[in-house]
N, C-alpha and C. Protein backbone atom coordinates (compact mmCIF):
# COMPACT_ATOMS: atom_id res chain seq x y z
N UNK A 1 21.02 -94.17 101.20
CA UNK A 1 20.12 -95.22 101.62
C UNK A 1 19.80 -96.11 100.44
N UNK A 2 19.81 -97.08 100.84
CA UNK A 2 19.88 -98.56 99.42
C UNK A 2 18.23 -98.48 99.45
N UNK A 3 17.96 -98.66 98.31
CA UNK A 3 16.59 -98.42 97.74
C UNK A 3 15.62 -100.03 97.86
N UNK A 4 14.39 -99.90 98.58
CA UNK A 4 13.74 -100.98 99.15
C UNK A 4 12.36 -101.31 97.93
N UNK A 5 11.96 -102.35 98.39
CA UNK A 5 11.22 -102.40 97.18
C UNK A 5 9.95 -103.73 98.03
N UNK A 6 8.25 -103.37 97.85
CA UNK A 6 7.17 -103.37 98.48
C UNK A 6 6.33 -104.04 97.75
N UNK A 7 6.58 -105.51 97.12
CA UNK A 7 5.79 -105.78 96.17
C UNK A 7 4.39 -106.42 96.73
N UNK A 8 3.07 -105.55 95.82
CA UNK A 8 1.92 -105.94 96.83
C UNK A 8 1.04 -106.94 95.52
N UNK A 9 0.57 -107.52 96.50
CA UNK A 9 -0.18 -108.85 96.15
C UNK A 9 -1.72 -109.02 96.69
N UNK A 10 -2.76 -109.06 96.18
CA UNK A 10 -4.07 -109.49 96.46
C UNK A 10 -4.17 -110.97 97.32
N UNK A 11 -4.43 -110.59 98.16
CA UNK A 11 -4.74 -112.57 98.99
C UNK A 11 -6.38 -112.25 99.23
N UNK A 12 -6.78 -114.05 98.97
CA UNK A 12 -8.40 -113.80 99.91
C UNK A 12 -8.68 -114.12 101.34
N UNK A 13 -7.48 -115.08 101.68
CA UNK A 13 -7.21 -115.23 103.36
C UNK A 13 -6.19 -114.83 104.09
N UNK A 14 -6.49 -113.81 104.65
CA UNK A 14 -5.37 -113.74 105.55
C UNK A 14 -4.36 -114.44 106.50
N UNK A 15 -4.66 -115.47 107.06
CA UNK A 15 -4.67 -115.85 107.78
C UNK A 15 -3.94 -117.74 107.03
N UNK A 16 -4.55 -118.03 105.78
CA UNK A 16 -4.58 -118.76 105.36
C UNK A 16 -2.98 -118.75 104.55
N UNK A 17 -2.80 -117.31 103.53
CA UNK A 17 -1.70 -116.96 103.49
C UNK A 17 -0.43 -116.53 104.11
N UNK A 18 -0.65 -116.41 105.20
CA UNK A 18 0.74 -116.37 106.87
C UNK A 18 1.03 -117.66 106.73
N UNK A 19 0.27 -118.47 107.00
CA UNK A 19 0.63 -119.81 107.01
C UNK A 19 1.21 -120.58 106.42
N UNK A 20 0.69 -120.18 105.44
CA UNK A 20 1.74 -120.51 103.84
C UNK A 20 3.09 -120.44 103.80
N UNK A 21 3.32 -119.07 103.49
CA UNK A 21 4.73 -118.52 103.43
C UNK A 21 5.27 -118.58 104.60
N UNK A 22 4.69 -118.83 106.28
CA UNK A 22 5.35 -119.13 107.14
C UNK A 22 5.65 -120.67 106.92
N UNK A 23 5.45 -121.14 106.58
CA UNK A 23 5.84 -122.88 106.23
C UNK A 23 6.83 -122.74 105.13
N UNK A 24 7.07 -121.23 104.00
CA UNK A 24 8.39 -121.59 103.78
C UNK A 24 9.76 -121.01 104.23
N UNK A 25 9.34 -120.56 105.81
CA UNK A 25 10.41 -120.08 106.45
C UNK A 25 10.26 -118.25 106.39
N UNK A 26 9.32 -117.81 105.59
CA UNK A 26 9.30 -115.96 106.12
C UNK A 26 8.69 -116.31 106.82
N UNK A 27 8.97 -114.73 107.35
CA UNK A 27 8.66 -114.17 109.13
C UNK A 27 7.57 -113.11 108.65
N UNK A 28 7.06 -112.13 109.08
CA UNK A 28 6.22 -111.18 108.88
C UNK A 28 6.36 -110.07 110.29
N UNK A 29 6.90 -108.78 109.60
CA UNK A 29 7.21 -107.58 110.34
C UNK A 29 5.81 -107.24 111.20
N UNK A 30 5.47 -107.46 112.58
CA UNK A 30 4.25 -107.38 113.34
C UNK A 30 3.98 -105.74 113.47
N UNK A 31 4.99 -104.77 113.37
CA UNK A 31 4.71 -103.27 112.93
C UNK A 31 3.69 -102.98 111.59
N UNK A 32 3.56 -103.51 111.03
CA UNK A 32 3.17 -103.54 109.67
C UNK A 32 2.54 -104.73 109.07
N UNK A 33 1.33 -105.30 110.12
CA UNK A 33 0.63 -106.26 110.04
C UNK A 33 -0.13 -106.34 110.78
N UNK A 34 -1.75 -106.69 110.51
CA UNK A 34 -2.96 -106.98 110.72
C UNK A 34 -3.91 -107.49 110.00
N UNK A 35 -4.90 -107.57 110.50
CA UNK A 35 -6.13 -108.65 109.71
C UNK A 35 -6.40 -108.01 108.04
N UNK A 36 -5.44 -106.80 107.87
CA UNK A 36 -5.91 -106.38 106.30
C UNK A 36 -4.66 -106.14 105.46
N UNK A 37 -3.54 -106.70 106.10
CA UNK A 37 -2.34 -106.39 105.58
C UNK A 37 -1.35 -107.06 106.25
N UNK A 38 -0.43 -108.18 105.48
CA UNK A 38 0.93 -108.25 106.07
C UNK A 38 2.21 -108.37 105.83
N UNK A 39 2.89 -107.54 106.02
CA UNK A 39 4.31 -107.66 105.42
C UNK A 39 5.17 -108.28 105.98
N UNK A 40 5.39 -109.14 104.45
CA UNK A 40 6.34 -110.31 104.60
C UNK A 40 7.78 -110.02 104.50
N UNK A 41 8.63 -110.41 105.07
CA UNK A 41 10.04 -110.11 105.08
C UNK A 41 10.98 -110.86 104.30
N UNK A 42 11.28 -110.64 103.08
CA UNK A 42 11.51 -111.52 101.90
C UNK A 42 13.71 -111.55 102.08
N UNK A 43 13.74 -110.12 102.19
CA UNK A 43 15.37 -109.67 102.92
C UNK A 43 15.22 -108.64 103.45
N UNK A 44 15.55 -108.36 104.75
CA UNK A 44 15.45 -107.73 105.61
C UNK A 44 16.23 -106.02 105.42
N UNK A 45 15.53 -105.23 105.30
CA UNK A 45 15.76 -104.03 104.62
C UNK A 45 15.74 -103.60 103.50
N UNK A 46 15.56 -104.51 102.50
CA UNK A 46 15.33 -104.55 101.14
C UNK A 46 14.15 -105.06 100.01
N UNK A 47 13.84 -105.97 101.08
CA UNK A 47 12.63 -106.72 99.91
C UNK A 47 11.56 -106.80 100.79
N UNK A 48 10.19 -106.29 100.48
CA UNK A 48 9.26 -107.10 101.21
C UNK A 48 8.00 -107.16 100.46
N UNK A 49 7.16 -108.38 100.76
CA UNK A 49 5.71 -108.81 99.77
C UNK A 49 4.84 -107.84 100.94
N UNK A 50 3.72 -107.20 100.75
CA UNK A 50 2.48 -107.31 101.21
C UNK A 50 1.63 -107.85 100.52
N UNK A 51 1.08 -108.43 101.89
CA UNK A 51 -0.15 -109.28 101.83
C UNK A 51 -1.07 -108.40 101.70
N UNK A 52 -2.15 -108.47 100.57
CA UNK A 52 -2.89 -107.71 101.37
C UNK A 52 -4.38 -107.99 100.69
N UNK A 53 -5.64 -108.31 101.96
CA UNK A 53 -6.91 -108.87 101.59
C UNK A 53 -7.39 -108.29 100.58
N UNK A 54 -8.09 -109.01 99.45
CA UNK A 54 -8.63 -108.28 98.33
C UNK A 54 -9.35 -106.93 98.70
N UNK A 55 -10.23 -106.50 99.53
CA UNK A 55 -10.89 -105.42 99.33
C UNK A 55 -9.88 -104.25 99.95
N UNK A 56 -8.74 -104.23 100.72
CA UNK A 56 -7.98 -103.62 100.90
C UNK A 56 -7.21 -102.81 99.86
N UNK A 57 -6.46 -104.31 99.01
CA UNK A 57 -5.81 -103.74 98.17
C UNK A 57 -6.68 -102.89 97.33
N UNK A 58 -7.86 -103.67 97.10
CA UNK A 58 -8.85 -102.50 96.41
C UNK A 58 -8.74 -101.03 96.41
N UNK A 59 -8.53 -100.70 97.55
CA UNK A 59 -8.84 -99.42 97.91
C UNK A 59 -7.51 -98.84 97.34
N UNK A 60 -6.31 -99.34 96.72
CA UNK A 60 -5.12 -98.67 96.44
C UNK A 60 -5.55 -98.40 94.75
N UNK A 61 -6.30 -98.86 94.16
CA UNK A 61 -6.48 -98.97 92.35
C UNK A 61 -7.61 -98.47 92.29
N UNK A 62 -8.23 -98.28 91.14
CA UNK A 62 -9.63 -97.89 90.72
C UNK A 62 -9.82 -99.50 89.39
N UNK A 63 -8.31 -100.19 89.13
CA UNK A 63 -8.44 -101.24 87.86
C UNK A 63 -9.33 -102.38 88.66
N UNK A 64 -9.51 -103.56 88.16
CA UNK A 64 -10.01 -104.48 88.57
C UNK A 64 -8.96 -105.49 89.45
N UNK A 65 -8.78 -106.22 90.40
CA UNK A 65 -8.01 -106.93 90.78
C UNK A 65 -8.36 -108.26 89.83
N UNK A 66 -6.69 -108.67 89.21
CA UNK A 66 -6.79 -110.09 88.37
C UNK A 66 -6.44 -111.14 89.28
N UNK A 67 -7.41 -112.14 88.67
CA UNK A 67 -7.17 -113.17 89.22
C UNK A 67 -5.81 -113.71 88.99
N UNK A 68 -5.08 -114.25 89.76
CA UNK A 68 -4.13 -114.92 89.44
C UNK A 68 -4.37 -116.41 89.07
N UNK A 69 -5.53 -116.73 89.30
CA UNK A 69 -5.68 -117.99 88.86
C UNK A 69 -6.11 -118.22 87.23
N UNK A 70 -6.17 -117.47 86.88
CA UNK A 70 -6.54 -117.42 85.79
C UNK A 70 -5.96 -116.44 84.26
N UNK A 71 -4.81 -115.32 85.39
CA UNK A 71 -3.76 -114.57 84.06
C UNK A 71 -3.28 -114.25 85.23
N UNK A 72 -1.99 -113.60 84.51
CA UNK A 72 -0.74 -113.34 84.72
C UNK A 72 -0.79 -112.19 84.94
N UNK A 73 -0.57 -111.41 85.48
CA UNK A 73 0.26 -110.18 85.92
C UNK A 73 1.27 -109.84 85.78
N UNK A 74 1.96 -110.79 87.00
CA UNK A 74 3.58 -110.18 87.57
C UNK A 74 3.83 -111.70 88.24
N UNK A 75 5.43 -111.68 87.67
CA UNK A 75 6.18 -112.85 88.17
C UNK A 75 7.20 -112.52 89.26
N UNK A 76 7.05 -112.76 90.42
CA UNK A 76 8.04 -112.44 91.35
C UNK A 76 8.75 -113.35 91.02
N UNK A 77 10.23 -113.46 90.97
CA UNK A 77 11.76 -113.81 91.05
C UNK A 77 12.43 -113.83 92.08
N UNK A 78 12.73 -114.48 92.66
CA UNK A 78 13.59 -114.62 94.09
C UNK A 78 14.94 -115.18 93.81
N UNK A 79 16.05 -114.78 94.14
CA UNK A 79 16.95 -115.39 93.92
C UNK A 79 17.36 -116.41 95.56
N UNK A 80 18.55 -117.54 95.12
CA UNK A 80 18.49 -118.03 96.01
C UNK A 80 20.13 -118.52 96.09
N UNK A 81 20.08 -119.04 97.24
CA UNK A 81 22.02 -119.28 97.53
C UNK A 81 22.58 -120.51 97.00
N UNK A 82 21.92 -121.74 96.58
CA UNK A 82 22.46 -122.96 95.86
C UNK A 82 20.99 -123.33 94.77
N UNK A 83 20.92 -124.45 94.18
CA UNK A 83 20.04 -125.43 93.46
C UNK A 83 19.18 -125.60 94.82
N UNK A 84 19.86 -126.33 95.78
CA UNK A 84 19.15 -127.36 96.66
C UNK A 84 18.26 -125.96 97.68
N UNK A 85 18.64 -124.84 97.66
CA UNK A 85 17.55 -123.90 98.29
C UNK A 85 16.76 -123.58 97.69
N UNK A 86 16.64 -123.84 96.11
CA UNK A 86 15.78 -123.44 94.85
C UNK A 86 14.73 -124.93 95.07
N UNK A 87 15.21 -125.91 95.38
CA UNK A 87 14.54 -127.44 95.35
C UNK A 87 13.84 -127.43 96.80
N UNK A 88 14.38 -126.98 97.58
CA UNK A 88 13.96 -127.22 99.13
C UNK A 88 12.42 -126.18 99.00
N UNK A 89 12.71 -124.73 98.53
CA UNK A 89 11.66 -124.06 98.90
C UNK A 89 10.22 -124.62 97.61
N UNK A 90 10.69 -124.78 96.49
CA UNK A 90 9.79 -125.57 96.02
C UNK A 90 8.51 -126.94 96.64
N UNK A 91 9.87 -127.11 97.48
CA UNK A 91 9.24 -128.76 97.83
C UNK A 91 8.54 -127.92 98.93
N UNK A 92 8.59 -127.44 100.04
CA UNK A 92 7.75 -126.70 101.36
C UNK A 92 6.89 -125.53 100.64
N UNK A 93 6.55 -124.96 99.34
CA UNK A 93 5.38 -124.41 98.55
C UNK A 93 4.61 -125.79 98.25
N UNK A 94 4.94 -126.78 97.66
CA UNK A 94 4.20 -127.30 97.46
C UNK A 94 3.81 -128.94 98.94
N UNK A 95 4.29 -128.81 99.62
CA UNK A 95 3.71 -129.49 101.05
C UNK A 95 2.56 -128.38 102.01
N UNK A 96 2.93 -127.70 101.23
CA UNK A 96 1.72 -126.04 102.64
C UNK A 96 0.99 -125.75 101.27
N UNK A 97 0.70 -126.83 100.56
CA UNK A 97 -0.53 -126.36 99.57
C UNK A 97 -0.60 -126.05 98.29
N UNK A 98 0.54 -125.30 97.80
CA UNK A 98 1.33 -124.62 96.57
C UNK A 98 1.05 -125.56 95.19
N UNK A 99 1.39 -125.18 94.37
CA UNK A 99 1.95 -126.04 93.17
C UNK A 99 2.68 -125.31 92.02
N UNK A 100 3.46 -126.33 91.40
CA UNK A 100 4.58 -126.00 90.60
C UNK A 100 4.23 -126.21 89.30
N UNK A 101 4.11 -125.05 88.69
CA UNK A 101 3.33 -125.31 86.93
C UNK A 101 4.43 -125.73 85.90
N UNK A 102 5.64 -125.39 86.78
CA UNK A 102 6.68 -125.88 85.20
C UNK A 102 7.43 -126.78 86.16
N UNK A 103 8.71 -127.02 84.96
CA UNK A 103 9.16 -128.46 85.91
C UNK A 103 10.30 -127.19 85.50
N UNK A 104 11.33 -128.02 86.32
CA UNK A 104 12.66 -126.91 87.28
C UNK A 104 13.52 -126.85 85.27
N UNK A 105 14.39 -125.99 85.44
CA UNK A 105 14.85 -125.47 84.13
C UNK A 105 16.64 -125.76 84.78
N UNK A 106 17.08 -126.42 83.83
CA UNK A 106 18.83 -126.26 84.41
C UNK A 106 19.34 -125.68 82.98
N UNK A 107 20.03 -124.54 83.21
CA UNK A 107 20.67 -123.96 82.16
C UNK A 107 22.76 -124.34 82.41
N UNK A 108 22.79 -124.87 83.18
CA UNK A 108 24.14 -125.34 83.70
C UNK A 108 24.53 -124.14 84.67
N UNK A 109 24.52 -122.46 84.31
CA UNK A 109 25.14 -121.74 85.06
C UNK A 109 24.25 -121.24 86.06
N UNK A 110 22.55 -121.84 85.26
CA UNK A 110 21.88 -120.92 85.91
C UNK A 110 20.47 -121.89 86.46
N UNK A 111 19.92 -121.87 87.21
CA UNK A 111 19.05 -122.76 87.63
C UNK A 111 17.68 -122.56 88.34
N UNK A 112 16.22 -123.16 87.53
CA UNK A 112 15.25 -122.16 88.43
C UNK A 112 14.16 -123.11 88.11
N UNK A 113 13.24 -123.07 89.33
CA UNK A 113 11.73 -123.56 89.70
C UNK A 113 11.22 -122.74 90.06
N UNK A 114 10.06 -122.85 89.92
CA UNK A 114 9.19 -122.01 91.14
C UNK A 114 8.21 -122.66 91.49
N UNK A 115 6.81 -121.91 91.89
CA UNK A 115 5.50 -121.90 92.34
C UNK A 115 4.62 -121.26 92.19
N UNK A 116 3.31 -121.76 92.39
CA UNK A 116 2.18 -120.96 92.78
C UNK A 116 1.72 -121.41 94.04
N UNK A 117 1.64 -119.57 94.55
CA UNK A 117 0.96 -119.71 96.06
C UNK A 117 -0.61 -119.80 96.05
N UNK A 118 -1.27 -119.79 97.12
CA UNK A 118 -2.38 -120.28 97.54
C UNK A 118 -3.51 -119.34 96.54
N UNK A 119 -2.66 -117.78 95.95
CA UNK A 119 -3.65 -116.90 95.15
C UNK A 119 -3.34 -116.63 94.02
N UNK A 120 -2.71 -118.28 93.28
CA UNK A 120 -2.36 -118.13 91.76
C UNK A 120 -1.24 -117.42 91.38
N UNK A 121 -0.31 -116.98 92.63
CA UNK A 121 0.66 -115.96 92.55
C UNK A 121 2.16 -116.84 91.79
N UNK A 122 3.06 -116.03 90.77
CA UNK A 122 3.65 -117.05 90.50
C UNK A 122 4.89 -116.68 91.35
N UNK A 123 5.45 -117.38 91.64
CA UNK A 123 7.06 -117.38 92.60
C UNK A 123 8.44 -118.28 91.70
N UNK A 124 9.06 -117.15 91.30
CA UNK A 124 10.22 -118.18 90.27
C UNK A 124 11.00 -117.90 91.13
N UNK A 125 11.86 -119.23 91.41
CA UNK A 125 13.10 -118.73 92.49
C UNK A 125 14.65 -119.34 91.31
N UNK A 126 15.74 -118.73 91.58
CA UNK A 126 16.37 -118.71 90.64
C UNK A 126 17.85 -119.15 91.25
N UNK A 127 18.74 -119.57 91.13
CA UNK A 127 20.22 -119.84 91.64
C UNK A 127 21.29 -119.68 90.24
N UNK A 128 22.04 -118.82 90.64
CA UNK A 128 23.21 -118.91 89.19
C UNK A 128 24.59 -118.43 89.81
N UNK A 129 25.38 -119.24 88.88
CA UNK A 129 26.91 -119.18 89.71
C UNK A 129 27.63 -117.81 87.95
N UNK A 130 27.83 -116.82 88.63
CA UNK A 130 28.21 -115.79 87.66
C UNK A 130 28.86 -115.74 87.19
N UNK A 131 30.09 -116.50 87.46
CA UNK A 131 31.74 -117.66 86.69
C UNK A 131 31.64 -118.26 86.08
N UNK A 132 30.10 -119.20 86.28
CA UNK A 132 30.42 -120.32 84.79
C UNK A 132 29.50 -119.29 83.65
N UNK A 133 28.63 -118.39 84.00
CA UNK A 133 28.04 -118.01 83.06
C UNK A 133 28.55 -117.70 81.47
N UNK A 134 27.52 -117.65 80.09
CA UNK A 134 28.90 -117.41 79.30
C UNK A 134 29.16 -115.71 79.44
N UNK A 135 30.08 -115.28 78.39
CA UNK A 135 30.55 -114.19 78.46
C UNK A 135 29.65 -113.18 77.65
N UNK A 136 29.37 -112.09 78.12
CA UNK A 136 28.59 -110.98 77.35
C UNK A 136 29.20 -110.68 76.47
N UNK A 137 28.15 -110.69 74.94
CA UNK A 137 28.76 -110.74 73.47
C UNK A 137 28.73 -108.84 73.29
């Protein structure tokens, strides 16, 4: 069995955050979703975000929940299938509210923007063609 991976995230709206990431095209598994939790379907059998309302996630830590608006944590990485799916989902994060703290990076082989979602969360999405890359020294 290929090994899945559950990355969880603090939101303060539920409801506010569906909306979001449904505007950039995820779906959310309705088995495994309600008003205190929802899992987002990032690739289907392999990747998924939970959502999940601050006092919820609470209950998984004894640490403090960080703001994302204000430090860093954890950078989710998404990879993606061209530039223009790296540019497209940028542009629909930032039309459903989002914003983009760096400006897009072209390394020639390798190519990446991201975002921040509605809870300071950062989202780097990434495209690289593994042929032009250079060669491991």
């Amino acid at each position: 069995m290929a090994r899945q991976i559950f990355v969880n995230l603090p939101i303060k709206n539920m409801e506010r955050s569906k909306a979001f990431f449904g505007a950039l095209g995820f779906t959310f598994n309705p088995q495994f979703t309600n008003e205190q939790g929802a899992c987002m379907v990032i690739n289907d059998g392999a990747s998924y975000a939970m959502l999940l309302v601050e006092p919820f996630f609470q209950s998984f830590t004894k640490k403090p929940i960080s703001d994302a608006k204000k430090s860093t944590e954890v950078l989710v990485c998404l990879s993606c299938e061209s530039r223009a799916e790296v540019d497209a989902l940028v542009q629909k994060a930032l039309a459903a509210g989002g914003t983009a703290p760096n400006a897009p990076q072209d390394h020639g082989f390798m190519y990446g923007h991201g975002f921040e979602d509605l809870d300071g969360h950062v989202w780097e999405l990434m495209w690289m063609d593994p042929n032009a890359a250079p060669p491991h020294a």
